[in-house]
N, C-alpha and C. Protein backbone atom coordinates (compact mmCIF):
# COMPACT_ATOMS: atom_id res chain seq x y z
N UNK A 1 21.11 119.29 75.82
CA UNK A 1 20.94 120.63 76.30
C UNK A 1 21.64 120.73 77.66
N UNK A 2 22.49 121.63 77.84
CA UNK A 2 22.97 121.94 78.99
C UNK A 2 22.68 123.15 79.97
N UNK A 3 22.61 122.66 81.24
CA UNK A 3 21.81 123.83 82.24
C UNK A 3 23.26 124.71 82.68
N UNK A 4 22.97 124.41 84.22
CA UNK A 4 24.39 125.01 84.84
C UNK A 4 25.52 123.90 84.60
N UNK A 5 26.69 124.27 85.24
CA UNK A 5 27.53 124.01 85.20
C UNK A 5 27.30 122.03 85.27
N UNK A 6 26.39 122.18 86.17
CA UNK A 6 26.21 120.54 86.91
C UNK A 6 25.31 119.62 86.12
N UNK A 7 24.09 120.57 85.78
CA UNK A 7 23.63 119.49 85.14
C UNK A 7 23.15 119.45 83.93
N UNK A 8 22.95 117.59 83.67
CA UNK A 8 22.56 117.64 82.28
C UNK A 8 21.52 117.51 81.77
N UNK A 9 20.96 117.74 80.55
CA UNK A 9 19.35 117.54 80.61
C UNK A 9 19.29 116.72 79.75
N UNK A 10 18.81 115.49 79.24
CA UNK A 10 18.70 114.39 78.73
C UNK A 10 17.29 114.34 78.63
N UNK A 11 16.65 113.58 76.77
CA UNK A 11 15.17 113.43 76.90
C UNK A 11 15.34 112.12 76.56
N UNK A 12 14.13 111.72 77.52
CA UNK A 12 13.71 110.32 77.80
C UNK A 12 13.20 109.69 76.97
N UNK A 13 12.32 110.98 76.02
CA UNK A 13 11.19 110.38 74.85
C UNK A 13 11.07 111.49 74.21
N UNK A 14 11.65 111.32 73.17
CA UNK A 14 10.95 112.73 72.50
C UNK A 14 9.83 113.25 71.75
N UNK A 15 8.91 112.06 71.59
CA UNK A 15 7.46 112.04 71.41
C UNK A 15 6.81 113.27 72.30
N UNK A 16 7.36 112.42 73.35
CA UNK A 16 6.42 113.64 74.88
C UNK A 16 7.12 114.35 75.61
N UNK A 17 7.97 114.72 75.02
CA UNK A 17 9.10 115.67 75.78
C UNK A 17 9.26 115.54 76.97
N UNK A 18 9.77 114.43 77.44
CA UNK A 18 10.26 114.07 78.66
C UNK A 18 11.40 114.30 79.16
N UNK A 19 11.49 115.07 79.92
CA UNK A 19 13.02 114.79 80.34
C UNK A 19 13.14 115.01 81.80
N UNK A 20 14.76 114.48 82.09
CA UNK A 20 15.45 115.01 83.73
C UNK A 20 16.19 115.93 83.97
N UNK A 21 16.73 115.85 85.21
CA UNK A 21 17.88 116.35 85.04
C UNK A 21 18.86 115.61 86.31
N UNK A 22 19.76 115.18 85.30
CA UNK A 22 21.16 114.39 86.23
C UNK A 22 21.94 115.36 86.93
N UNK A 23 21.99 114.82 88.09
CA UNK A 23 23.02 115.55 89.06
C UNK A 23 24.30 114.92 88.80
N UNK A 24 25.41 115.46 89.15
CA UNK A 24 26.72 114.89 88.78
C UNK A 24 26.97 113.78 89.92
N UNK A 25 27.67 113.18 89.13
CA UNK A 25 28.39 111.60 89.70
C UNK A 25 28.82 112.10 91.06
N UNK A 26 29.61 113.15 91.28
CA UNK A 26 30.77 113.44 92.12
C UNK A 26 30.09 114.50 93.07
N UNK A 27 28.71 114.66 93.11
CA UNK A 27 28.13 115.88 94.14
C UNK A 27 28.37 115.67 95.61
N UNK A 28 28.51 114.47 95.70
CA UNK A 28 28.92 114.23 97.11
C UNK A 28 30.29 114.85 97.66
N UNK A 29 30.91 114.92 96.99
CA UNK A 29 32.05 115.52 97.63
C UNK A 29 31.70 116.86 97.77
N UNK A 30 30.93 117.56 97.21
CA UNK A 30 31.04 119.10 97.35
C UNK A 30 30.96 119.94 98.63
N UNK A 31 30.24 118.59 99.88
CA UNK A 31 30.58 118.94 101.45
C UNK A 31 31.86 118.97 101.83
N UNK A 32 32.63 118.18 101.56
CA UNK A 32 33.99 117.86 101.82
C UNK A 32 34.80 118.26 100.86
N UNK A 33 34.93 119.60 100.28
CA UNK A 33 36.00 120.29 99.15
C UNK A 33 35.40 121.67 99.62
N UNK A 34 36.68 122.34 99.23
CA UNK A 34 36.35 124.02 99.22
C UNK A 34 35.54 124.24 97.91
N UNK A 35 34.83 125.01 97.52
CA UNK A 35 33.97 125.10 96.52
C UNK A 35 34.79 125.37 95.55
N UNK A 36 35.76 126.31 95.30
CA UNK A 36 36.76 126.62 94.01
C UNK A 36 37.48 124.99 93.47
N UNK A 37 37.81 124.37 94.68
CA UNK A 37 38.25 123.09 94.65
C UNK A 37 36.92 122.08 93.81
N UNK A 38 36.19 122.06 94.66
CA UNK A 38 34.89 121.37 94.04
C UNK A 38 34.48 121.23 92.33
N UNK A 39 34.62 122.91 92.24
CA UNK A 39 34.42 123.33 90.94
C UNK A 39 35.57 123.00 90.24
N UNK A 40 36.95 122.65 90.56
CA UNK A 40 37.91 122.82 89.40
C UNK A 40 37.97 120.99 89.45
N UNK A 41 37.57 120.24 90.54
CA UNK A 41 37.87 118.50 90.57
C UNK A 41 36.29 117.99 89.25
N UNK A 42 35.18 118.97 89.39
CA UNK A 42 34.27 118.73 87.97
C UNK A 42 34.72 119.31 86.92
N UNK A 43 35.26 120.10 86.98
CA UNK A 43 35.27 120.88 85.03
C UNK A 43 36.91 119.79 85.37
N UNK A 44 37.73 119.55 85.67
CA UNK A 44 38.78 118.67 85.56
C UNK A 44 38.30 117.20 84.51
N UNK A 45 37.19 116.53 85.40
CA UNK A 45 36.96 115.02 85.03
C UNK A 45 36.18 115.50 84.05
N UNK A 46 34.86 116.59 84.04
CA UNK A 46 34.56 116.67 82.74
C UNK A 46 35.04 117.14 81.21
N UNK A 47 36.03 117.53 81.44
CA UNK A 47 37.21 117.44 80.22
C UNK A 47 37.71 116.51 79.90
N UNK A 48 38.14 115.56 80.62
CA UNK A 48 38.47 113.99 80.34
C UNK A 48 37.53 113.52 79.82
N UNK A 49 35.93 113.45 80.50
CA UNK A 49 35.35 112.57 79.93
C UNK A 49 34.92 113.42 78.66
N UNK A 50 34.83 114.69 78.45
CA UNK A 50 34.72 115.26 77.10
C UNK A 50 35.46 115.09 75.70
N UNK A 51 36.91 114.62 76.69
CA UNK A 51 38.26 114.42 75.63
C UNK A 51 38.58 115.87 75.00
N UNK A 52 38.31 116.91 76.39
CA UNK A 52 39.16 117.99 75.90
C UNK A 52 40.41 117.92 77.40
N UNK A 53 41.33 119.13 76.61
CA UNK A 53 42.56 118.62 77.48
C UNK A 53 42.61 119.28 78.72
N UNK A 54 43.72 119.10 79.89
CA UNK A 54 43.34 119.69 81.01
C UNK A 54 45.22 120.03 80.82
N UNK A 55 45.40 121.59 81.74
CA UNK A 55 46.66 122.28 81.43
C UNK A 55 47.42 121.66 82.83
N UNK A 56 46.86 121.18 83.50
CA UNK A 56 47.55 121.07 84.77
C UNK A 56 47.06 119.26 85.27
N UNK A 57 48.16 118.86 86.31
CA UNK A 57 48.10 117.70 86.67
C UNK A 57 47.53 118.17 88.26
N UNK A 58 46.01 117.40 88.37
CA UNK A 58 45.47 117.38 90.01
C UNK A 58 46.00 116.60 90.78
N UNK A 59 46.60 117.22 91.90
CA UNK A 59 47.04 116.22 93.05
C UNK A 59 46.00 116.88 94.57
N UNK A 60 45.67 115.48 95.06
CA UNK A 60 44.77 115.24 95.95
C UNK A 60 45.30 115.26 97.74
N UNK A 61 45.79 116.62 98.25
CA UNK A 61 46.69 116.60 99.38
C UNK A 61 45.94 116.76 100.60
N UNK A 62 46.48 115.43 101.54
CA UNK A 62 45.73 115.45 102.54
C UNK A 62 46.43 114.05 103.86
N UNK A 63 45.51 114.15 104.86
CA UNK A 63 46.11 112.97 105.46
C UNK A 63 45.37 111.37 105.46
N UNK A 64 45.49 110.88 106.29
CA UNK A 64 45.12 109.60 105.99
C UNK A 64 43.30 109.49 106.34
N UNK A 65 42.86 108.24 105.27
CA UNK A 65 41.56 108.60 105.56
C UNK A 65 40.76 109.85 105.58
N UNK A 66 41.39 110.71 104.59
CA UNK A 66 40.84 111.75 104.07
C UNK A 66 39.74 111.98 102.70
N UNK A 67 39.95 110.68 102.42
CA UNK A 67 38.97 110.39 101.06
C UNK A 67 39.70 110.77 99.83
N UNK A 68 40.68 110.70 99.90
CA UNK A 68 41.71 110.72 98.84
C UNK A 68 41.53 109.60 98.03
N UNK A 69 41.98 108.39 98.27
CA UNK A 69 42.00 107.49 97.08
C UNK A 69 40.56 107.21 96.70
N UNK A 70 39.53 107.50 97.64
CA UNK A 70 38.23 107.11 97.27
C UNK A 70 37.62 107.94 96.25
N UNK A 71 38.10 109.20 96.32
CA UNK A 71 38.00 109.96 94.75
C UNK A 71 38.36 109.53 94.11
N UNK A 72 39.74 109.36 93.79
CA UNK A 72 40.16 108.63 92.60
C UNK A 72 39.19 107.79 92.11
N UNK A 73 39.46 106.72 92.84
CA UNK A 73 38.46 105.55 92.38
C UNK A 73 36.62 105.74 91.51
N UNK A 74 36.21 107.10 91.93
CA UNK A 74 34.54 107.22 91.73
C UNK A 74 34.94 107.87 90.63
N UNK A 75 36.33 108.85 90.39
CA UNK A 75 36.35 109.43 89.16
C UNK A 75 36.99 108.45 88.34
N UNK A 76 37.44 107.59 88.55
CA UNK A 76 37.87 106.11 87.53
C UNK A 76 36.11 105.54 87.10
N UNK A 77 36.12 105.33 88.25
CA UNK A 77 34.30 104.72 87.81
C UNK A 77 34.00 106.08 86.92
N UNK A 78 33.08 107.16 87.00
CA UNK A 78 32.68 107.83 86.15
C UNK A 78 33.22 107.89 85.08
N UNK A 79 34.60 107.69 84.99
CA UNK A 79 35.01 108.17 83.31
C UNK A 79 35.18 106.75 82.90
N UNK A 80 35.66 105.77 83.12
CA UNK A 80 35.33 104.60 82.83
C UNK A 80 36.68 103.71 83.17
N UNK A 81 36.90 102.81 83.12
CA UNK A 81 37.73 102.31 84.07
C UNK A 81 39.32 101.63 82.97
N UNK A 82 38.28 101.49 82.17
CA UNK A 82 39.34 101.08 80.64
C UNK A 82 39.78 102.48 80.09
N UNK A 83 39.26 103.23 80.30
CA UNK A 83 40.00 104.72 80.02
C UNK A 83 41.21 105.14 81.32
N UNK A 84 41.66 104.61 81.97
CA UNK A 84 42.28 105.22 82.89
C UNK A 84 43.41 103.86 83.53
N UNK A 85 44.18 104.04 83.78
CA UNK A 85 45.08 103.60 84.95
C UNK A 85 46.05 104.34 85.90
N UNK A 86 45.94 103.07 87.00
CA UNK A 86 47.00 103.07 87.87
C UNK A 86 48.36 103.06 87.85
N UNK A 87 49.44 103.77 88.15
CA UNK A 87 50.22 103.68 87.78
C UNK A 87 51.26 103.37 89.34
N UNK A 88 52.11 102.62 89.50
CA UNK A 88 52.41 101.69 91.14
C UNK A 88 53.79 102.88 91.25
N UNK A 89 54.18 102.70 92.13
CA UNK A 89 55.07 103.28 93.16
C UNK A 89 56.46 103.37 92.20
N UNK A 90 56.56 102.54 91.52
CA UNK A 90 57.92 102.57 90.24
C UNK A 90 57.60 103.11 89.14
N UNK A 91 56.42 103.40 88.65
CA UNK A 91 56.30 104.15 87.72
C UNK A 91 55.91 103.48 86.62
N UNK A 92 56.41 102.39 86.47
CA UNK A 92 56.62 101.82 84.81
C UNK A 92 55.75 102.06 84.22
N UNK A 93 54.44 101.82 84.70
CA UNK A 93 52.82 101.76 83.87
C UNK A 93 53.23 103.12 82.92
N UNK A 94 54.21 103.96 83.10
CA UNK A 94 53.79 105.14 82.19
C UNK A 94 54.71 105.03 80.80
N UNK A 95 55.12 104.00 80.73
CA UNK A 95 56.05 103.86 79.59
C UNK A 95 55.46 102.92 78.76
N UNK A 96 53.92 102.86 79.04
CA UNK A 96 53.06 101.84 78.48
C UNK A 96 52.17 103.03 77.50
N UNK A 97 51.14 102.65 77.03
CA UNK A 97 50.00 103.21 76.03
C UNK A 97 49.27 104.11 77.08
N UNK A 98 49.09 105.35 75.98
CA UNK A 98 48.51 106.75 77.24
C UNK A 98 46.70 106.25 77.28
N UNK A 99 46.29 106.71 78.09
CA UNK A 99 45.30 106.68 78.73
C UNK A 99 44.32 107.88 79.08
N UNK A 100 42.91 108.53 78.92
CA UNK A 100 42.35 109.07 79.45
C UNK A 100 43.37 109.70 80.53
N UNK A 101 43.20 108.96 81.45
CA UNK A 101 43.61 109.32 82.93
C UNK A 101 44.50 108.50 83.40
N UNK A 102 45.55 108.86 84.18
CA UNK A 102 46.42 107.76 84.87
C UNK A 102 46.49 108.77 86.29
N UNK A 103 46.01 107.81 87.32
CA UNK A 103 46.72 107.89 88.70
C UNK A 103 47.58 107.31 88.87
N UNK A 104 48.81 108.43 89.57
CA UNK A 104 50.10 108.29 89.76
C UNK A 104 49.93 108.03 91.41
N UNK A 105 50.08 107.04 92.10
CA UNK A 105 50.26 107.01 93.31
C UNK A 105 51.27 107.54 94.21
N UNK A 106 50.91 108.15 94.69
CA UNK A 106 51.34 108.94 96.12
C UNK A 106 53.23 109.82 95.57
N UNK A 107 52.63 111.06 94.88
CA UNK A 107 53.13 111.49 93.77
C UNK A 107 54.70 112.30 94.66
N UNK A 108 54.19 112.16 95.55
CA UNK A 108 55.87 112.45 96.37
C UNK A 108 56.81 111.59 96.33
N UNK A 109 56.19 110.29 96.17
CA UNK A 109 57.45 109.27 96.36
C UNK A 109 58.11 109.30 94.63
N UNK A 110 57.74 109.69 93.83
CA UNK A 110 58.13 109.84 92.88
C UNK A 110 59.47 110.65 92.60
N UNK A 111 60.30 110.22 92.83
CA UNK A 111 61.98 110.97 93.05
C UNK A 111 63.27 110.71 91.91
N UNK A 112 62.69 109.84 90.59
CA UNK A 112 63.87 109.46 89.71
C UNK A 112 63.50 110.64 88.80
N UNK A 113 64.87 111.23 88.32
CA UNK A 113 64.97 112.12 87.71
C UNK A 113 64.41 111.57 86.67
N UNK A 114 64.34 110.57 85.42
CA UNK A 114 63.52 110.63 84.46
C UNK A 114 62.32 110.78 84.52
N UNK A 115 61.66 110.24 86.14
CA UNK A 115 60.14 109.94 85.82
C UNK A 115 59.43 111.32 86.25
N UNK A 116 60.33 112.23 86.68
CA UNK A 116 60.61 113.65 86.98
C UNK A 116 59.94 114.15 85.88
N UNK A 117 61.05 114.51 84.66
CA UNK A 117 61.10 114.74 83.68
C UNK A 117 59.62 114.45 83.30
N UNK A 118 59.32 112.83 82.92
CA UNK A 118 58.53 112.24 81.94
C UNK A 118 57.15 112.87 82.34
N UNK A 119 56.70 113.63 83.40
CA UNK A 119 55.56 113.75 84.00
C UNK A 119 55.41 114.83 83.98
N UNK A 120 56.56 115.79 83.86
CA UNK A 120 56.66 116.96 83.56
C UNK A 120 56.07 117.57 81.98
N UNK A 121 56.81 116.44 81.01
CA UNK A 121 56.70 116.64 79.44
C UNK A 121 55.13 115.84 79.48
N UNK A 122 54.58 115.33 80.00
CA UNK A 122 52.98 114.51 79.98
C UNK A 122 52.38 115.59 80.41
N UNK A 123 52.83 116.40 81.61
CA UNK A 123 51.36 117.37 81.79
C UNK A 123 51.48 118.52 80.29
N UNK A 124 53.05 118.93 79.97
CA UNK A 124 52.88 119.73 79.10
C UNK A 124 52.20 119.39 77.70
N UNK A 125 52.45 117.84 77.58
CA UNK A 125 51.49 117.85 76.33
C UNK A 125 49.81 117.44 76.54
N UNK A 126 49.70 117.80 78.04
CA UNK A 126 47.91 117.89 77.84
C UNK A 126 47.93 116.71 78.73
N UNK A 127 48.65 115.68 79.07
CA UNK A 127 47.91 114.32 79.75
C UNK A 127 47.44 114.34 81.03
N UNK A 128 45.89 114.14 80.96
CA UNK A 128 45.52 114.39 82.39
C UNK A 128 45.95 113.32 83.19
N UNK A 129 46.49 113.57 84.60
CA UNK A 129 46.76 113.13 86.09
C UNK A 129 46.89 113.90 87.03
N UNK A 130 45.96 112.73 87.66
CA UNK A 130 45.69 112.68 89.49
C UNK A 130 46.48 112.07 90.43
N UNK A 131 47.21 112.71 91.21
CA UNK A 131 47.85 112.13 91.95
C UNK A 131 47.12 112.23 93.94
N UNK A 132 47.60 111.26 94.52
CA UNK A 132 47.51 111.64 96.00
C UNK A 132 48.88 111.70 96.62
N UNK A 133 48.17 112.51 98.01
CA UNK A 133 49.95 112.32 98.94
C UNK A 133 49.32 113.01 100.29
N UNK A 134 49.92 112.30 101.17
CA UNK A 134 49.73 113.06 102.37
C UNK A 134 50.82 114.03 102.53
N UNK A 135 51.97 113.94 102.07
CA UNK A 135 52.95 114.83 101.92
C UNK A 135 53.39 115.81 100.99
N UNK A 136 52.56 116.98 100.44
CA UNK A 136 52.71 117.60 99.96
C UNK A 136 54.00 118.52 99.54
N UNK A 137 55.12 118.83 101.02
CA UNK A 137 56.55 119.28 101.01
C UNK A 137 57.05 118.44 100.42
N UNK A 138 57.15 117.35 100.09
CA UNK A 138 57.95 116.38 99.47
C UNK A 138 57.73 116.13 97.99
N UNK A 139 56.59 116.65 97.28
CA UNK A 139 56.43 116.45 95.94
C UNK A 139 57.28 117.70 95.63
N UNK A 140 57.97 117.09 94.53
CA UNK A 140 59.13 117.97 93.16
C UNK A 140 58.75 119.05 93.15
N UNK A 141 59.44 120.10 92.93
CA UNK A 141 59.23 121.38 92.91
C UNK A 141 58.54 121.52 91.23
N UNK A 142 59.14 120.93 90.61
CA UNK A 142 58.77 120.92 88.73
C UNK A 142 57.46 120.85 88.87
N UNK A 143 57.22 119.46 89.21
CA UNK A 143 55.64 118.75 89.24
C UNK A 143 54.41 119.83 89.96
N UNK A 144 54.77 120.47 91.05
CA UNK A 144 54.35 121.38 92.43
C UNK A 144 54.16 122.73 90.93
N UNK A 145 54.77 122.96 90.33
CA UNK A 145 54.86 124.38 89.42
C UNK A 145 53.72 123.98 88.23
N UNK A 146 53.68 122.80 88.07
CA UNK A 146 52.33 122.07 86.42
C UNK A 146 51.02 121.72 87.46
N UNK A 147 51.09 121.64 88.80
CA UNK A 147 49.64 120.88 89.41
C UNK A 147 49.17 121.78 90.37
N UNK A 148 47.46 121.00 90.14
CA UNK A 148 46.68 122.09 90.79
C UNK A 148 46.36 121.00 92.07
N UNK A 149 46.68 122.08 93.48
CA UNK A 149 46.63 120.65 94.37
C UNK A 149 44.80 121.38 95.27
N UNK A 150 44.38 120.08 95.33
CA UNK A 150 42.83 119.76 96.12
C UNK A 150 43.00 119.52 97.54
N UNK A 151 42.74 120.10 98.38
CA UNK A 151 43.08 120.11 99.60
C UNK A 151 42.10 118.80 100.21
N UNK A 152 42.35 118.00 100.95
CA UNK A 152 41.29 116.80 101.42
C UNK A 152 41.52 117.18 102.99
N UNK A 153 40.23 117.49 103.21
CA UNK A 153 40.69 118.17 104.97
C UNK A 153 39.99 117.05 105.91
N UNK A 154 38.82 116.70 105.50
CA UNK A 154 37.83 115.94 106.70
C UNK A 154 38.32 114.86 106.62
N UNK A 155 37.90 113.81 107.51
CA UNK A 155 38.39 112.35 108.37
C UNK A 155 37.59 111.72 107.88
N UNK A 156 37.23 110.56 107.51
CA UNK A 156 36.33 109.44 107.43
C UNK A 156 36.42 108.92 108.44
């Protein structure tokens, strides 16, 4: 049974109608995100972990020690960790077996015209990715036109 948007209701026993209600994995961030943001970084991961598709690739823009990669990482943990990879600064990991989720690291430095392309034709056929960057002017104009970017404003 599902409440609001956030939570879920799960029975414990159904003899005695027990139940909770789970708060989401990711509520913590909702101090540190604009709320439209907030709301689109949950219905995002919960489509992944639903295995329905997402139209756009999230990139995570901000400066250092902004809690950028530490999202990543809690939304790797929540959806599961064998569902998802990393993908390094050259790219290759993406010419491997698709994945739930792949983080593309620091999605500006990403500058070869194929891997251009290849990320372009991945968001269009549905593949969800997260990218970070402190440099937002520098990510592809293509990529910048398919992604929805999350602003990371506060300092750790």
């Amino acid at each position: 049974m599902y409440g609001n948007k956030y939570d879920i209701k799960h029975y414990l026993n159904i003899e005695h109608h027990i139940y909770y209600t789970m708060t989401h994995t990711l509520d913590y961030w909702s101090q540190y995100l604009q709320p439209d943001d907030y709301e689109y970084v949950i219905e995002y991961v919960e489509n992944i972990k639903n295995n329905r598709k997402n139209d756009k690739m999230m990139i995570l823009s901000g400066p250092g020690r902004s809690g950028k990669s530490t999202l990543i990482r809690e939304i790797f943990s929540y959806i599961g960790k064998d569902e998802c990879i990393y993908c390094g600064q050259d790219g290759s990991e993406i010419y491997g077996p698709l994945y739930k989720l792949w983080n593309v690291c620091d999605i500006s430095d990403q500058t070869r015209k194929k891997n251009i392309q290849l990320f372009v034709n991945l968001i269009d056929y549905k593949q969800s990715i997260i990218s970070d960057t402190p440099h937002i002017e520098r990510v592809n104009s293509r990529i910048l036109a398919k992604a929805r970017i999350i602003q990371m404003e506060h300092i750790f």
